[in-house]
C-alpha atoms as a PDB file:
ATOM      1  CA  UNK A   1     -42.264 -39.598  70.776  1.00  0.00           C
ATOM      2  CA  UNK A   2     -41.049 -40.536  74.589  1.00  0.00           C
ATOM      3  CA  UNK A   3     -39.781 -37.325  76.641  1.00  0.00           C
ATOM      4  CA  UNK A   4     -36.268 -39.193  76.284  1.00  0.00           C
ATOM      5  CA  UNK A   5     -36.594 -38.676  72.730  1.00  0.00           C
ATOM      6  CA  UNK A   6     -36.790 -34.798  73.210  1.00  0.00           C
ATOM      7  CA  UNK A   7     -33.729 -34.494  74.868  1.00  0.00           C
ATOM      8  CA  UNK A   8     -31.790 -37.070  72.586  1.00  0.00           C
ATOM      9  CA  UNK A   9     -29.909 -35.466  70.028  1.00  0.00           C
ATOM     10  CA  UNK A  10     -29.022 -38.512  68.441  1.00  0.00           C
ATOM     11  CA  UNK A  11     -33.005 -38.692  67.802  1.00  0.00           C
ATOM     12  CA  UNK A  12     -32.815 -35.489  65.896  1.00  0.00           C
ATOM     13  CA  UNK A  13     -29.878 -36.889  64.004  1.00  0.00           C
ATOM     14  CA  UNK A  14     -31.772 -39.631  62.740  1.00  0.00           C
ATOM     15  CA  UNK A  15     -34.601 -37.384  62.331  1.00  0.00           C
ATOM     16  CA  UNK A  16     -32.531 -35.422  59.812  1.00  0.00           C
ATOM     17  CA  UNK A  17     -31.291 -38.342  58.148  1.00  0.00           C
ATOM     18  CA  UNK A  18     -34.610 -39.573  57.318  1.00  0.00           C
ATOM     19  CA  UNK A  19     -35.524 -36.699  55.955  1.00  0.00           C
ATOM     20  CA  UNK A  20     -32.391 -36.481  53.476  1.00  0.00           C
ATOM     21  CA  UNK A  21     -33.296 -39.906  52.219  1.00  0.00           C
ATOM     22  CA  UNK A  22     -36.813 -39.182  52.148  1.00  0.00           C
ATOM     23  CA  UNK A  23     -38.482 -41.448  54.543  1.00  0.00           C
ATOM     24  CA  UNK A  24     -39.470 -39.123  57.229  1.00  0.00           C
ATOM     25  CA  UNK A  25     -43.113 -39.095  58.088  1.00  0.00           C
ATOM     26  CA  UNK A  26     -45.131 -36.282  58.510  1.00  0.00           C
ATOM     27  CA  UNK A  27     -45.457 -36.115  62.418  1.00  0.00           C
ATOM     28  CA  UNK A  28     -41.624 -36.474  62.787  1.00  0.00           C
ATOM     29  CA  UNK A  29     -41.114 -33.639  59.921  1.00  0.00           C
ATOM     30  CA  UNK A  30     -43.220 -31.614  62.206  1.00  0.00           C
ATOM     31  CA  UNK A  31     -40.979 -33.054  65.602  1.00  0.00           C
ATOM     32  CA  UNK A  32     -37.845 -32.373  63.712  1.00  0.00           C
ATOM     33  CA  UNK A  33     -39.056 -28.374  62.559  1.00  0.00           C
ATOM     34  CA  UNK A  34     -40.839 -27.834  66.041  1.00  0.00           C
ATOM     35  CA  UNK A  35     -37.181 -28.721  67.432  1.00  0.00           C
ATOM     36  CA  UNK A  36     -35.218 -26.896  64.824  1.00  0.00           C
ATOM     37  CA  UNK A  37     -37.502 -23.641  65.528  1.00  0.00           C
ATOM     38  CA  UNK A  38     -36.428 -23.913  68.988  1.00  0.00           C
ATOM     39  CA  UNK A  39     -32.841 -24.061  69.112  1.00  0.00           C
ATOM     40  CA  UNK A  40     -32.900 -20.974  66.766  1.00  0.00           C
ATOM     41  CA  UNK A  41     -30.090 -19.531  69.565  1.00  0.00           C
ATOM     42  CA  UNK A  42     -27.852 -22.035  69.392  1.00  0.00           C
ATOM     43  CA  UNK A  43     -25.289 -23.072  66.783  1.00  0.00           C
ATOM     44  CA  UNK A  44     -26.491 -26.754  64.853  1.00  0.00           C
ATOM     45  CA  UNK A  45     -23.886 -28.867  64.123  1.00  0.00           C
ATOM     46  CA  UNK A  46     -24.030 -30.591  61.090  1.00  0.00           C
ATOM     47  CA  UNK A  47     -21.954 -34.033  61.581  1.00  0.00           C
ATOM     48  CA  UNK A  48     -18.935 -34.583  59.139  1.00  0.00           C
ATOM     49  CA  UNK A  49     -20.155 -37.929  58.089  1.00  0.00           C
ATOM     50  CA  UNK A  50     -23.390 -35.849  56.212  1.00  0.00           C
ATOM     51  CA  UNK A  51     -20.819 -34.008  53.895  1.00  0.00           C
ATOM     52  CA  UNK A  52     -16.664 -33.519  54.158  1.00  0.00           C
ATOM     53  CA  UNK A  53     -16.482 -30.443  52.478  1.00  0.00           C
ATOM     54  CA  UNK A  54     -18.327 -27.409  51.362  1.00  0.00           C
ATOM     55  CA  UNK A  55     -17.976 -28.624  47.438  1.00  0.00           C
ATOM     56  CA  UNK A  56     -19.295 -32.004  48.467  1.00  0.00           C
ATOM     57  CA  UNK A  57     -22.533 -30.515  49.968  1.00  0.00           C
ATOM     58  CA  UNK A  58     -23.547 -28.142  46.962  1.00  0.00           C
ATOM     59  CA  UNK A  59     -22.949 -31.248  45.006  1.00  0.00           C
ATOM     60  CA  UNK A  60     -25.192 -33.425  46.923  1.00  0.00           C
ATOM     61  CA  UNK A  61     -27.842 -30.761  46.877  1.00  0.00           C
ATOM     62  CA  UNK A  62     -27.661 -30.321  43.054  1.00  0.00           C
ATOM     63  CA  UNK A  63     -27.841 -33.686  42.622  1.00  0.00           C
ATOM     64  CA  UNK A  64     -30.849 -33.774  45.210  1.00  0.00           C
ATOM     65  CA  UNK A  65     -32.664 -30.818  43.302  1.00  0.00           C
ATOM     66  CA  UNK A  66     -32.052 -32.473  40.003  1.00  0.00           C
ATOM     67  CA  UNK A  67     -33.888 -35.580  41.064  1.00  0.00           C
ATOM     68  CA  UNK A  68     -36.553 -34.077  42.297  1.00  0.00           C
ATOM     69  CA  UNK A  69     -37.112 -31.954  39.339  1.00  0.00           C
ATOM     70  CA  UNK A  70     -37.073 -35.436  36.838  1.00  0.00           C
ATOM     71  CA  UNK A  71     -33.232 -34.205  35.199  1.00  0.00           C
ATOM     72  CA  UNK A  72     -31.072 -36.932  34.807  1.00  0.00           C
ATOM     73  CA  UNK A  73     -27.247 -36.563  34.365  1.00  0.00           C
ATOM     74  CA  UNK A  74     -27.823 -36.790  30.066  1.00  0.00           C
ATOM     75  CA  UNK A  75     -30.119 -33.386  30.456  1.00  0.00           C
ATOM     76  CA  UNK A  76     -27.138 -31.277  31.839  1.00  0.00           C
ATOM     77  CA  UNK A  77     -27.127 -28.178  30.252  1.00  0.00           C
ATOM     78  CA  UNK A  78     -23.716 -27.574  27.401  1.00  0.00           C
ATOM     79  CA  UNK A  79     -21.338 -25.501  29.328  1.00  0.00           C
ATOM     80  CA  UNK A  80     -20.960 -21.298  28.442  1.00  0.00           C
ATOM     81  CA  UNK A  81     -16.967 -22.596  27.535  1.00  0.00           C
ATOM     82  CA  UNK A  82     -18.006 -25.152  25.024  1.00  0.00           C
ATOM     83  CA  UNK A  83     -20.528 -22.805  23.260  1.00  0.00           C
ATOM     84  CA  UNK A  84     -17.417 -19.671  23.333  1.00  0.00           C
ATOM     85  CA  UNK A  85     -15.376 -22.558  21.630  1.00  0.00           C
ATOM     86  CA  UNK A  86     -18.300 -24.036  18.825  1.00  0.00           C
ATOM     87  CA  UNK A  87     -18.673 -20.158  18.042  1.00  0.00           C
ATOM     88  CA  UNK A  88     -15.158 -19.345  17.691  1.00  0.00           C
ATOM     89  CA  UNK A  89     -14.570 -22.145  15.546  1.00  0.00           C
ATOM     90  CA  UNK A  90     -17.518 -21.021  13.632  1.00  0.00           C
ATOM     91  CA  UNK A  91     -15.874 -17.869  13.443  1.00  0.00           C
ATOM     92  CA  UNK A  92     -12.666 -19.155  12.340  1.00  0.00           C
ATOM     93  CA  UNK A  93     -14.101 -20.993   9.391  1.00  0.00           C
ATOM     94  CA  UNK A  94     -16.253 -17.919   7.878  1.00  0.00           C
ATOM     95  CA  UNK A  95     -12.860 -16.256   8.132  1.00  0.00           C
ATOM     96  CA  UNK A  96     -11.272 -18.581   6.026  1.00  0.00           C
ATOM     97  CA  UNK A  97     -14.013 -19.000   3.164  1.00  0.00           C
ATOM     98  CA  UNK A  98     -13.689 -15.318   2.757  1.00  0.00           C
ATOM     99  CA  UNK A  99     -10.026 -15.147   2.431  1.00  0.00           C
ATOM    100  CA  UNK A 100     -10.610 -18.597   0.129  1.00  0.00           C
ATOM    101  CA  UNK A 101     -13.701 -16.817  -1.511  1.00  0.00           C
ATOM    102  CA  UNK A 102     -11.628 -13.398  -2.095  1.00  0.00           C
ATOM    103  CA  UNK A 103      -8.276 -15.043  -3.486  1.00  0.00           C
ATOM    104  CA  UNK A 104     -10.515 -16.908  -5.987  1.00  0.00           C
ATOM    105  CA  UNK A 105     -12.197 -13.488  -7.358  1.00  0.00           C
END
């Protein structure tokens, strides 16, 4: 790393890039948190090509996390509505076998 490279934040872009896509290296991990560290005092912009929206992040990080934990898109977890509407159809059909069940008897 040149001195030009310390005051280049384009550098530090790519830096960050890398480290999205998972090709940093170890010595410009430790660059890219030394220089993070520093600028604790001032804002970091985050450039609108990395994500256009707040949804779009959290979706990219999910997505991120669910790689790295070995979860492909099959293992997603049933939704809390889907189970509400399995149970309430379960609920609807002991209904009716007791109403079937008592008009027999």
């Amino acid at each position: 790393m040149s001195e030009n490279d310390v005051n280049d934040p384009v550098y530090y872009q790519a830096l960050v890039h890398k480290l999205v896509a998972g090709t940093i290296t170890l010595a410009e991990r430790q660059a890219l948190e030394q220089w993070y560290n520093a600028q604790q005092d001032h804002a970091v912009e985050i450039p609108a090509s990395f994500a256009a929206s707040e949804a779009e992040h959290e979706k990219r990080l999910l997505a991120k996390i669910r790689q790295q934990a070995g979860l492909s898109a099959m293992n997603v977890p049933v939704h809390g509505a889907r189970i509400r509407t399995i149970y309430r159809w379960a609920a609807a059909a002991a209904v009716l076998v007791l109403i079937s069940t008592g008009i027999y008897f």
